[in-house]
N, C-alpha and C. Protein backbone atom coordinates (compact mmCIF):
# COMPACT_ATOMS: atom_id res chain seq x y z
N UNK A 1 44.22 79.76 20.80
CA UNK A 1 44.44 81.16 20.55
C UNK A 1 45.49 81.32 19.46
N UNK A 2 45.42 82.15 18.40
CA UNK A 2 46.19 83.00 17.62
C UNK A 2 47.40 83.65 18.37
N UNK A 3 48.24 83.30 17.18
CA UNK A 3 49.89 83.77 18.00
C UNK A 3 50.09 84.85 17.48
N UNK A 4 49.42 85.44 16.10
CA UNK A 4 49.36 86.71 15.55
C UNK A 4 48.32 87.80 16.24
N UNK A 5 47.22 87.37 16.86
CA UNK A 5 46.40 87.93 17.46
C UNK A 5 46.77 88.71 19.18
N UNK A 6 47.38 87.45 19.63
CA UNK A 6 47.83 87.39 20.85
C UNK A 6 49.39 88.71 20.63
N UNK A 7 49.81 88.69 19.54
CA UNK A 7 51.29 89.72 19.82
C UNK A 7 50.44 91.02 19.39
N UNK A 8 49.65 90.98 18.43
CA UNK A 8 48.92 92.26 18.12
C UNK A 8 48.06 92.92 19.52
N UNK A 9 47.52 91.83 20.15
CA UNK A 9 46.75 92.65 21.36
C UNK A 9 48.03 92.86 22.57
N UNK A 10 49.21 92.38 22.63
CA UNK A 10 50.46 92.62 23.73
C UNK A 10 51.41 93.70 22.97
N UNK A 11 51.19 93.81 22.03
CA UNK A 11 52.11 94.66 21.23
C UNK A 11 53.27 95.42 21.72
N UNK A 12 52.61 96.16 22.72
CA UNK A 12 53.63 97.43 23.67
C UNK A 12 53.74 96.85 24.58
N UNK A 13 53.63 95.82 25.37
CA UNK A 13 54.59 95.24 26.53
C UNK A 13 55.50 94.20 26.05
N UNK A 14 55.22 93.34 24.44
CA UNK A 14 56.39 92.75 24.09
C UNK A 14 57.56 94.08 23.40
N UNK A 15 56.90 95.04 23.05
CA UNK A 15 57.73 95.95 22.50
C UNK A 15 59.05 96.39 23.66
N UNK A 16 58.29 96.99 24.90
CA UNK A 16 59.09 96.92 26.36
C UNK A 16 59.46 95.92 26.62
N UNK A 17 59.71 95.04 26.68
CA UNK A 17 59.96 93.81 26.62
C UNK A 17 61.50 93.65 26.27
N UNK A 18 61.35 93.91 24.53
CA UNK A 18 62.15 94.20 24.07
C UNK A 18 63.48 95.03 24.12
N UNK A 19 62.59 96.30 24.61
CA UNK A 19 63.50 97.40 24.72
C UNK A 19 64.42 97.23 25.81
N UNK A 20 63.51 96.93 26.81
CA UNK A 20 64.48 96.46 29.03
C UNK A 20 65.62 95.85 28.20
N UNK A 21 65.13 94.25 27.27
CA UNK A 21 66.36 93.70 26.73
C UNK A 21 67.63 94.49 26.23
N UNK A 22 67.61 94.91 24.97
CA UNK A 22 68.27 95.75 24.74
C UNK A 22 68.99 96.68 25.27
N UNK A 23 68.18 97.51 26.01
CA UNK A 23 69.20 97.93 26.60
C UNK A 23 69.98 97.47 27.91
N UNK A 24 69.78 96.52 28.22
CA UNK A 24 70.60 95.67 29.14
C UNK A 24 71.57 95.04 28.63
N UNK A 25 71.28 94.63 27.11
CA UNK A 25 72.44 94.28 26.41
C UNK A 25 73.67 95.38 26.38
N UNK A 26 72.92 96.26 25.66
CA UNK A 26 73.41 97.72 25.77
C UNK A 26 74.45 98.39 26.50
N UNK A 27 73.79 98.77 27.67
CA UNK A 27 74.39 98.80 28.54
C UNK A 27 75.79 97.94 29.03
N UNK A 28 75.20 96.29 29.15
CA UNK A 28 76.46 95.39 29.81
C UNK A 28 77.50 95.64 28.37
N UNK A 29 77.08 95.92 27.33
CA UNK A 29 78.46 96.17 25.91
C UNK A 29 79.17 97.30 26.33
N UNK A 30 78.42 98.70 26.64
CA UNK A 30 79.17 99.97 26.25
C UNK A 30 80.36 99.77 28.02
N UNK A 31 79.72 99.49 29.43
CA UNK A 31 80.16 98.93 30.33
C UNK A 31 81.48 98.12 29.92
N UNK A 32 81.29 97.07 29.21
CA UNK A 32 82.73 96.70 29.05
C UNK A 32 84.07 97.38 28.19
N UNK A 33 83.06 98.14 26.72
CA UNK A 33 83.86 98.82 26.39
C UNK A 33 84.80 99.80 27.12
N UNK A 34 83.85 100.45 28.19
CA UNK A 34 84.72 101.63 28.66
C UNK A 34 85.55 101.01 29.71
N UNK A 35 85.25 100.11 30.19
CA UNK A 35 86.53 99.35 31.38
C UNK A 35 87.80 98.91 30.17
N UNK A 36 87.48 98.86 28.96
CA UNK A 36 88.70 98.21 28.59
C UNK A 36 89.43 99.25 27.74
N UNK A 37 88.37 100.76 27.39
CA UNK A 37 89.06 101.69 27.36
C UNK A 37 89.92 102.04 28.43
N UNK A 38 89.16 102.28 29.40
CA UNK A 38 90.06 102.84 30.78
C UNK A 38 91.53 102.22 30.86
N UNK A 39 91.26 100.91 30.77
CA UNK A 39 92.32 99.54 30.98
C UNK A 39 93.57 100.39 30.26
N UNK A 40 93.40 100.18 29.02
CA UNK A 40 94.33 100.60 27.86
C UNK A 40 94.66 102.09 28.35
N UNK A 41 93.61 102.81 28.85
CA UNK A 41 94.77 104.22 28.76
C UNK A 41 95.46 104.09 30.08
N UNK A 42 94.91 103.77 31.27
CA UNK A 42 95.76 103.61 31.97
C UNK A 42 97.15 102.54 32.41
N UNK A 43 97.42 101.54 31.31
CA UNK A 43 98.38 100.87 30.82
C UNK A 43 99.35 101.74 30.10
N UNK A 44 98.61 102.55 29.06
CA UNK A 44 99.74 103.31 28.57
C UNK A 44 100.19 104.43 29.10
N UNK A 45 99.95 104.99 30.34
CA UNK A 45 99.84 105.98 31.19
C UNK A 45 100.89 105.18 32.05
N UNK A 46 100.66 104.08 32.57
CA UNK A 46 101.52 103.31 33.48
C UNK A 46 103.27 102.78 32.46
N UNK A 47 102.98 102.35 31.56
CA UNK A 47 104.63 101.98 30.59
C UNK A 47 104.98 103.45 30.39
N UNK A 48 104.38 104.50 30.48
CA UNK A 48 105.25 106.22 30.51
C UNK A 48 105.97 106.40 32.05
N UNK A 49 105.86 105.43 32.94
CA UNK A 49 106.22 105.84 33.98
C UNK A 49 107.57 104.97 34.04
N UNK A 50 107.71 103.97 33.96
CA UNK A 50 109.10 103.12 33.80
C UNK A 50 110.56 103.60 32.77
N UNK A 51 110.14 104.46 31.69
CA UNK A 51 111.22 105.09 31.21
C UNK A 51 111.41 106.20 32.14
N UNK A 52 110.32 106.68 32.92
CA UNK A 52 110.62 107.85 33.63
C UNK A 52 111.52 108.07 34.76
N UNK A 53 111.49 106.54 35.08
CA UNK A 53 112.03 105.69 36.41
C UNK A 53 113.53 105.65 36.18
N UNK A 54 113.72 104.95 35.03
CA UNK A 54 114.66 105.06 34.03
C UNK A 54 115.64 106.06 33.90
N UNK A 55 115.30 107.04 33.98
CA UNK A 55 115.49 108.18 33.00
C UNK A 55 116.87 108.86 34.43
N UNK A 56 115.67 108.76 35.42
CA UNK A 56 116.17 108.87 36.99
C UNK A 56 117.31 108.72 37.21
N UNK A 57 117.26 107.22 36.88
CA UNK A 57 118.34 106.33 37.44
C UNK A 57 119.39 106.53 36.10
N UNK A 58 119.37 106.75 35.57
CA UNK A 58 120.67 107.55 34.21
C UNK A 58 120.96 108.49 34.82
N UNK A 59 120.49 109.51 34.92
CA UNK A 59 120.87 110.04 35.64
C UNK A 59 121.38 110.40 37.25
N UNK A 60 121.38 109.26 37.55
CA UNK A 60 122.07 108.83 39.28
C UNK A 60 123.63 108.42 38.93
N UNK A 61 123.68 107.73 37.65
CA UNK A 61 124.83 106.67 37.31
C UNK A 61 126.25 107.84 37.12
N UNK A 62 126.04 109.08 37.33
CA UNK A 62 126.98 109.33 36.97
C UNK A 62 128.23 110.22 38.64
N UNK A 63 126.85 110.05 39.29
CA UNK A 63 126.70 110.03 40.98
C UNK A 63 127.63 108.90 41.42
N UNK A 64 127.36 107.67 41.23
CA UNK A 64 127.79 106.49 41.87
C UNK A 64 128.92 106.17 41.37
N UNK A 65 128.97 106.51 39.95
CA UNK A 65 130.73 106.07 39.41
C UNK A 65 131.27 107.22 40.23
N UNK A 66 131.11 108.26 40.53
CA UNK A 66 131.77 109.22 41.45
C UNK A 66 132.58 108.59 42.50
N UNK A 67 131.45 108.18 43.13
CA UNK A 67 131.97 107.65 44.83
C UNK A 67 132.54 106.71 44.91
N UNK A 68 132.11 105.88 43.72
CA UNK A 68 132.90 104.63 43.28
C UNK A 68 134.30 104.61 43.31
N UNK A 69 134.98 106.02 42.73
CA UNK A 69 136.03 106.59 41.83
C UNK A 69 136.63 106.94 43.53
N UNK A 70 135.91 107.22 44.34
CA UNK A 70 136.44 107.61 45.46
C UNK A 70 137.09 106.52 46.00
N UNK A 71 135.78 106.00 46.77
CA UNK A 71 136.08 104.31 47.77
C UNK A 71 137.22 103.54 46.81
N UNK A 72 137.48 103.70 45.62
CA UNK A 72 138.59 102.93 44.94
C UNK A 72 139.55 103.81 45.48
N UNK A 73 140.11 105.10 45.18
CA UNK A 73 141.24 105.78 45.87
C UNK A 73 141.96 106.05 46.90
N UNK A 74 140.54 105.96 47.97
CA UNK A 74 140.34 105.81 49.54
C UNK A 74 141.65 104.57 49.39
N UNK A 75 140.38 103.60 49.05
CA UNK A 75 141.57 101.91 49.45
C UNK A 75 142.85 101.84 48.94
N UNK A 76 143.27 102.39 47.66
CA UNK A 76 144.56 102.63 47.15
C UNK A 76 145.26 102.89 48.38
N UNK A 77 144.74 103.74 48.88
CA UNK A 77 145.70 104.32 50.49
C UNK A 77 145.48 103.86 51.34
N UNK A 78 145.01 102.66 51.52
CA UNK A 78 144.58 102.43 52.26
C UNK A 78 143.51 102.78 53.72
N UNK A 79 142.55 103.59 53.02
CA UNK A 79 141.59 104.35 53.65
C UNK A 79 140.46 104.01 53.54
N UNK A 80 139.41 103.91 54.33
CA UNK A 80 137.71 103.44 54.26
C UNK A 80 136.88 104.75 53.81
N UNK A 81 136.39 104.66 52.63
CA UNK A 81 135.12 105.67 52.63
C UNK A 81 133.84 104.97 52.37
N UNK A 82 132.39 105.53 52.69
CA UNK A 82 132.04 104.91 53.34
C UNK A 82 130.83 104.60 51.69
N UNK A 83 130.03 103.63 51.30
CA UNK A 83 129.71 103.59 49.89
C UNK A 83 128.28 103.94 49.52
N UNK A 84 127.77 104.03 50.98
CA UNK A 84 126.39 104.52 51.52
C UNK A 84 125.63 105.65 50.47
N UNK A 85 124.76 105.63 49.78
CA UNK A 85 124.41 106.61 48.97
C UNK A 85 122.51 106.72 48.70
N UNK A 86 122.41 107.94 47.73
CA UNK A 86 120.98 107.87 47.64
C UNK A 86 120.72 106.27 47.04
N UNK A 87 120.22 105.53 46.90
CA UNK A 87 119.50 104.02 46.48
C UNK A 87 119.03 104.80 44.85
N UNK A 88 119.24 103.42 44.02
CA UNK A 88 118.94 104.19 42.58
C UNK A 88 116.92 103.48 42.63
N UNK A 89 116.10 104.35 42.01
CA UNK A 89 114.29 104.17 42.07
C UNK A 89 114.32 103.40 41.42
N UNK A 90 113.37 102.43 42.35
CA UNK A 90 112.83 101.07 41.93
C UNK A 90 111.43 100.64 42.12
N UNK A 91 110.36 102.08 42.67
CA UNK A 91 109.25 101.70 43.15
C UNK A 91 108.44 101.04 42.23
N UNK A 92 108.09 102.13 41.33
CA UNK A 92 107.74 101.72 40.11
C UNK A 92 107.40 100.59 39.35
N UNK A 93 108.80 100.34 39.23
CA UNK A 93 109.13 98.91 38.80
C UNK A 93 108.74 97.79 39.55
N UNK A 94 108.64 97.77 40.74
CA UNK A 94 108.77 96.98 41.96
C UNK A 94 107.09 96.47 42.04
N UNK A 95 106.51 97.93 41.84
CA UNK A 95 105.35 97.80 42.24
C UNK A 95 104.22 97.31 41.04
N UNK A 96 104.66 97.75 39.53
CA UNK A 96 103.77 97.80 38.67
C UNK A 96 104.18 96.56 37.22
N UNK A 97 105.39 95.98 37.80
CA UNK A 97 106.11 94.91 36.63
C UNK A 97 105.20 94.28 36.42
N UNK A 98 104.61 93.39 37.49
CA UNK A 98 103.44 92.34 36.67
C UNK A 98 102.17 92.27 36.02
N UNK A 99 101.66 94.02 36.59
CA UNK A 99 100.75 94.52 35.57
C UNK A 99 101.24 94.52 33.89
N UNK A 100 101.98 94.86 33.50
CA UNK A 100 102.27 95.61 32.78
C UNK A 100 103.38 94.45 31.76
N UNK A 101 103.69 93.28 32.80
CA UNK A 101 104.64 92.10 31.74
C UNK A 101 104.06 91.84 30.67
N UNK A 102 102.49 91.24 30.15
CA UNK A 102 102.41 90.87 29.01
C UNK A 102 102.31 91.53 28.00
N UNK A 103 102.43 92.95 28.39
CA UNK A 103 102.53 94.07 27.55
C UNK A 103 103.58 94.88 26.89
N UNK A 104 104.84 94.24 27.42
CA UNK A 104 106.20 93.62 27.07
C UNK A 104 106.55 92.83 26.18
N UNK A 105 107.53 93.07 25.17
CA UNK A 105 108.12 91.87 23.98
C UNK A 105 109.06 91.28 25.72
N UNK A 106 109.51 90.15 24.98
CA UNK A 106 110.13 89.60 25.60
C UNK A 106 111.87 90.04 26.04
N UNK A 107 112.57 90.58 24.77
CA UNK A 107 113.51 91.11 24.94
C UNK A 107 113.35 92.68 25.59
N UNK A 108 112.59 93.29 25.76
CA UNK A 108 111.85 94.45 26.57
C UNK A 108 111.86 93.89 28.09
N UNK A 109 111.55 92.67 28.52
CA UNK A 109 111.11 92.14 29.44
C UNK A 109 112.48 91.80 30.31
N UNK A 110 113.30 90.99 29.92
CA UNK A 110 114.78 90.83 29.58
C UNK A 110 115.49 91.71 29.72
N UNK A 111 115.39 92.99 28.69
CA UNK A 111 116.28 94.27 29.40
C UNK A 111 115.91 94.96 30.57
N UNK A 112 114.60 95.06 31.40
CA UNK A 112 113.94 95.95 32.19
C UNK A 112 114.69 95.03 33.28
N UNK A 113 114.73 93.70 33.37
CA UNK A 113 114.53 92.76 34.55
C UNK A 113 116.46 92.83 34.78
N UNK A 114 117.21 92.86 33.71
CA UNK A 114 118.77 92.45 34.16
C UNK A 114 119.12 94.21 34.24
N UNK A 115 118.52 95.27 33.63
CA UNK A 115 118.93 96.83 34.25
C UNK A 115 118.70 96.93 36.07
N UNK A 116 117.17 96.79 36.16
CA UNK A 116 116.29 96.75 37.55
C UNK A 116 117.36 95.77 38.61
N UNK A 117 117.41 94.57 38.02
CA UNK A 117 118.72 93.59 38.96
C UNK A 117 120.12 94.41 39.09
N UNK A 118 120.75 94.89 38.30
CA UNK A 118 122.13 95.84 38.33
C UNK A 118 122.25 96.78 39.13
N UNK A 119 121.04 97.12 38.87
CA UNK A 119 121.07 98.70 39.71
C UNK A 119 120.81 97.74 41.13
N UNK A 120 119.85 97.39 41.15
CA UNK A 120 119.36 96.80 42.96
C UNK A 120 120.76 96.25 43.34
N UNK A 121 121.74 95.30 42.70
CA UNK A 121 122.94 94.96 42.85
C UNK A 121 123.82 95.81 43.51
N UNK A 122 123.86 96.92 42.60
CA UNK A 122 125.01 97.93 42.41
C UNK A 122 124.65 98.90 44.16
N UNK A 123 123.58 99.18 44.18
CA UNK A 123 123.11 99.53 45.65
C UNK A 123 123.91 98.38 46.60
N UNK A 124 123.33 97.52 46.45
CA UNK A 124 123.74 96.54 47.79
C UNK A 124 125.27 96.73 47.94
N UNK A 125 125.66 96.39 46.56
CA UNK A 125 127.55 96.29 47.32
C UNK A 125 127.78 97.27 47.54
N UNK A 126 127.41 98.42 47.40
CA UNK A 126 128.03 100.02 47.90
C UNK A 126 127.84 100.02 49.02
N UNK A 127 126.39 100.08 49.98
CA UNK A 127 126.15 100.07 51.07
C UNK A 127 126.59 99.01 51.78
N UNK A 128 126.96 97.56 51.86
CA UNK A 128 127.51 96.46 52.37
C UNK A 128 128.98 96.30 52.56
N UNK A 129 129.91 97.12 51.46
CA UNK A 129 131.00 96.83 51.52
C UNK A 129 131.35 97.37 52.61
N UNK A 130 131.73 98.49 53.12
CA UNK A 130 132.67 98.73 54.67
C UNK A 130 132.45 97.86 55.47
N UNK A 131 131.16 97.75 55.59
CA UNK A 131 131.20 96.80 57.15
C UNK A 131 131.77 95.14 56.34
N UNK A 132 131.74 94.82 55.60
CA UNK A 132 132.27 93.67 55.42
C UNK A 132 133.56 94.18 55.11
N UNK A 133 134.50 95.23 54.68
CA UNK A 133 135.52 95.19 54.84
C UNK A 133 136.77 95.51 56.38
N UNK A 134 135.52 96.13 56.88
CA UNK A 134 135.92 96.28 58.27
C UNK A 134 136.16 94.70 59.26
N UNK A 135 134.74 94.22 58.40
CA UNK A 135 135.26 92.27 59.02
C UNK A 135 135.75 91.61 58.90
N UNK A 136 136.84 91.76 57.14
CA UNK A 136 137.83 91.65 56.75
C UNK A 136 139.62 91.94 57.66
N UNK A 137 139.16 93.13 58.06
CA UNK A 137 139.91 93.83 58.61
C UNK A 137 140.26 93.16 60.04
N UNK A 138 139.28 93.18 60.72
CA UNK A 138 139.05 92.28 61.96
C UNK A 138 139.37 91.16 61.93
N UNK A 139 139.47 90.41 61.17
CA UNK A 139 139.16 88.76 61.44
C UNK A 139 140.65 88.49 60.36
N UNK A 140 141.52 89.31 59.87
CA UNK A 140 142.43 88.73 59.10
C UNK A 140 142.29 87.62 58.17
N UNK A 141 140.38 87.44 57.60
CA UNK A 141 140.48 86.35 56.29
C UNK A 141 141.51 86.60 55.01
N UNK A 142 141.67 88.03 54.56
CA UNK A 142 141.89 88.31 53.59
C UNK A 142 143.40 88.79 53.27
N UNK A 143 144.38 88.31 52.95
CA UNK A 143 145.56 88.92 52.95
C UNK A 143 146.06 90.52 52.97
N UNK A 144 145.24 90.63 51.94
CA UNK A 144 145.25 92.75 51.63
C UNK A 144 143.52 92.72 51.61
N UNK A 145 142.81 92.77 52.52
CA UNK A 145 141.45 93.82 52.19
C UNK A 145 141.33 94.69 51.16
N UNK A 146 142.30 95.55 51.87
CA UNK A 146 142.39 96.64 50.59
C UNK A 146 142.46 96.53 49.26
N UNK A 147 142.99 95.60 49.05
CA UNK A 147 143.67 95.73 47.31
C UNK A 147 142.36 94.81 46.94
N UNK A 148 141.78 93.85 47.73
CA UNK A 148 140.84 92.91 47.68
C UNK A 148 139.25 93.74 47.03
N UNK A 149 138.76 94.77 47.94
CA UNK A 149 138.23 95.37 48.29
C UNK A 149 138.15 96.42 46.41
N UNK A 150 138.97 97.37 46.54
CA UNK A 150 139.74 97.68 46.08
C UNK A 150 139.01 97.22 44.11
N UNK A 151 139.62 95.81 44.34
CA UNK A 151 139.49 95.21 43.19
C UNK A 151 138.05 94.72 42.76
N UNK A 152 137.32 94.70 44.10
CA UNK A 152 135.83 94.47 43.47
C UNK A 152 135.50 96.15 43.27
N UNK A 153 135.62 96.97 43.63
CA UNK A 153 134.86 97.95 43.31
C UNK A 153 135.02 98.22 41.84
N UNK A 154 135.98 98.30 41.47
CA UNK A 154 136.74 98.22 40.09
C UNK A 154 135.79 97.92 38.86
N UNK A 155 135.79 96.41 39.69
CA UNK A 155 134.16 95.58 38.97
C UNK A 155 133.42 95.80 38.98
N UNK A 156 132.95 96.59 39.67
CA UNK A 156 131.48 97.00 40.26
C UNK A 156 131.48 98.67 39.42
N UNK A 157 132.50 99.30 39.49
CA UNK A 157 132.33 100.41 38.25
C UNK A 157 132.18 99.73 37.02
N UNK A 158 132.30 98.72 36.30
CA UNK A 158 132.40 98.12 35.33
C UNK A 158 130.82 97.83 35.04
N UNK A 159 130.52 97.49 36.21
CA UNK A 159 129.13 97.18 36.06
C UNK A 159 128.15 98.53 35.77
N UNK A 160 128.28 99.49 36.31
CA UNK A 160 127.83 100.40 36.55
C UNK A 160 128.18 101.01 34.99
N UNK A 161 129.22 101.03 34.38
CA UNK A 161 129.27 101.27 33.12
C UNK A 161 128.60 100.20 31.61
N UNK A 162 128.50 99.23 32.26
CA UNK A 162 127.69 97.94 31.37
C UNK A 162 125.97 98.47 31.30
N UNK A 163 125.65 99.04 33.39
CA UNK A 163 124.31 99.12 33.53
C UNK A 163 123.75 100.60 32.60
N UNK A 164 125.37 101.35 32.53
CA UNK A 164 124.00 102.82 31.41
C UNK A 164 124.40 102.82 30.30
N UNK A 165 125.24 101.96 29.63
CA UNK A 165 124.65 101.19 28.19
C UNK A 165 123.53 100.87 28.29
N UNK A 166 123.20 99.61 28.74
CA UNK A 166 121.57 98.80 29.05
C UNK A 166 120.43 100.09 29.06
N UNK A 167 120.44 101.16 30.27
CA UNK A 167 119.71 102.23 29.93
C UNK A 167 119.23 103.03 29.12
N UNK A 168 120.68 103.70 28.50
CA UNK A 168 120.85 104.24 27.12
C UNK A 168 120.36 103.98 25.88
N UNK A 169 120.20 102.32 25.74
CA UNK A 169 119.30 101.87 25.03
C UNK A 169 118.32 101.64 24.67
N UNK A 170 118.33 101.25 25.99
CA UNK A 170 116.71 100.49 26.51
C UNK A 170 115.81 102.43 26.15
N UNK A 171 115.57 102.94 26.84
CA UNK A 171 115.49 104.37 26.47
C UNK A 171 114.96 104.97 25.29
N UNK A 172 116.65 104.57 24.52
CA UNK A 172 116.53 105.02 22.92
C UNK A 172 115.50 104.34 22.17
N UNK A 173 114.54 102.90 22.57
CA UNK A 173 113.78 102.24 22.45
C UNK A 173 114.44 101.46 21.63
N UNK A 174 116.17 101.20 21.72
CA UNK A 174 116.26 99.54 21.04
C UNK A 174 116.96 98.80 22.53
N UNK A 175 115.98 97.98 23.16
CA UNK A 175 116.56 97.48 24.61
C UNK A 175 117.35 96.69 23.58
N UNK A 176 118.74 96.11 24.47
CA UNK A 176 119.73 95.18 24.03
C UNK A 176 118.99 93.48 24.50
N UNK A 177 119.42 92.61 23.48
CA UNK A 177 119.11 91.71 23.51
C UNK A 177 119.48 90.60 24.48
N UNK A 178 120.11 91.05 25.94
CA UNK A 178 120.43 90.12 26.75
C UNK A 178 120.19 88.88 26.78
N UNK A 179 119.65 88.22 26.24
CA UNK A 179 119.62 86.38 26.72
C UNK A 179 119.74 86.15 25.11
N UNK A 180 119.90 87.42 24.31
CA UNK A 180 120.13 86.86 22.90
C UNK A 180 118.80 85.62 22.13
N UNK A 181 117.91 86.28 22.44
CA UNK A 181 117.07 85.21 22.45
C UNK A 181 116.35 85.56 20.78
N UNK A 182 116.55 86.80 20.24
CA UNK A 182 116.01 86.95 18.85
C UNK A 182 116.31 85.66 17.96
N UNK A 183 115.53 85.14 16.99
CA UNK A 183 115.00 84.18 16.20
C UNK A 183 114.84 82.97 16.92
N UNK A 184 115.25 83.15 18.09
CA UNK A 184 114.21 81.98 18.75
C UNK A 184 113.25 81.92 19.18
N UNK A 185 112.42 80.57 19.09
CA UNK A 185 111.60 80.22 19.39
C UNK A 185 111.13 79.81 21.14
N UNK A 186 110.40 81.03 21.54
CA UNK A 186 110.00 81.26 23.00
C UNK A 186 108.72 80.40 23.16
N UNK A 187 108.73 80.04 24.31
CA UNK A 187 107.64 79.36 24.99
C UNK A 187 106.41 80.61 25.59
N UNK A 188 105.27 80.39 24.76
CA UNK A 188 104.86 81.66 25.61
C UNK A 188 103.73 81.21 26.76
């Protein structure tokens, strides 16, 4: 049999043939396109939410040097106040960092991770300190608690003033270069 004969008499079922193909190709292309549209807008929909997070917690920082400013005065007098406060937002972050890391420079990555650590920091010793200074208190480890006490908070405002630089920046969209890692050569 003729191979020219044979497509001339099938004509319209190799034509369908064709077409099922196609558009199955079709289809599985425009299918991926729009998942990787979606992808992308909802990536950039998701990195609008971490300055927002951000933005929050700048605005908390000026809350916590407050109480800070207190529990330091308290202890001057030797008085307990207590360091317990709203927690600075971390869901966000908590929840959506590893989506969203390779979509990060590295010094971006670097500033998000040592701000996010400060703040989670800066929570803990506020809420932890009384009762460990109260066990201080109890157990006579510490010569002066107070002045002890006292002297970390000090630090711990320090920090709290280091952490909304880091913000302020990070923000203004030039994050600071913490690990100083510009012109080097990263492992990626």
């Amino acid at each position: 049999m003729n191979w020219t004969a044979l497509i001339e008499k099938n004509f319209a079922a190799i034509l369908g043939i064709v077409g099922i193909l196609v558009g199955v190709v079709l289809g599985f292309s425009l299918n991926t396109v729009w998942e990787a549209w979606k992808e992308r807008r909802n990536r950039k929909q998701m990195r609008k939410q971490i300055p927002a997070e951000l933005e929050t917690n700048l605005l908390m920082i000026e809350q916590k040097r407050d109480i800070l400013n207190q529990i330091i005065n308290h202890l001057e007098n030797q008085e307990v106040l207590t360091g317990v406060s709203v927690r600075f937002i971390t869901t966000f972050y908590d929840t959506h960092i590893q989506q969203l890391y390779p979509y990060y420079s590295a010094k971006e990555r670097h500033s998000l991770h040592f701000i996010y650590q400060s703040l989670k920091a800066i929570d803990s010793v506020m809420h932890t300190f009384e009762q460990e200074l109260m066990q201080h208190l109890a157990l006579g480890f510490v010569k002066d608690p107070f002045e002890h006490y006292a002297s970390r908070m000090k630090e711990l405002l320090q920090r709290v003033n280091l952490t909304e630089n880091l913000l302020g920046q990070h923000l203004a969209g030039e994050p600071v270069d913490v690990l100083h890692i510009e012109g080097r050569q990263l492992i990626s």
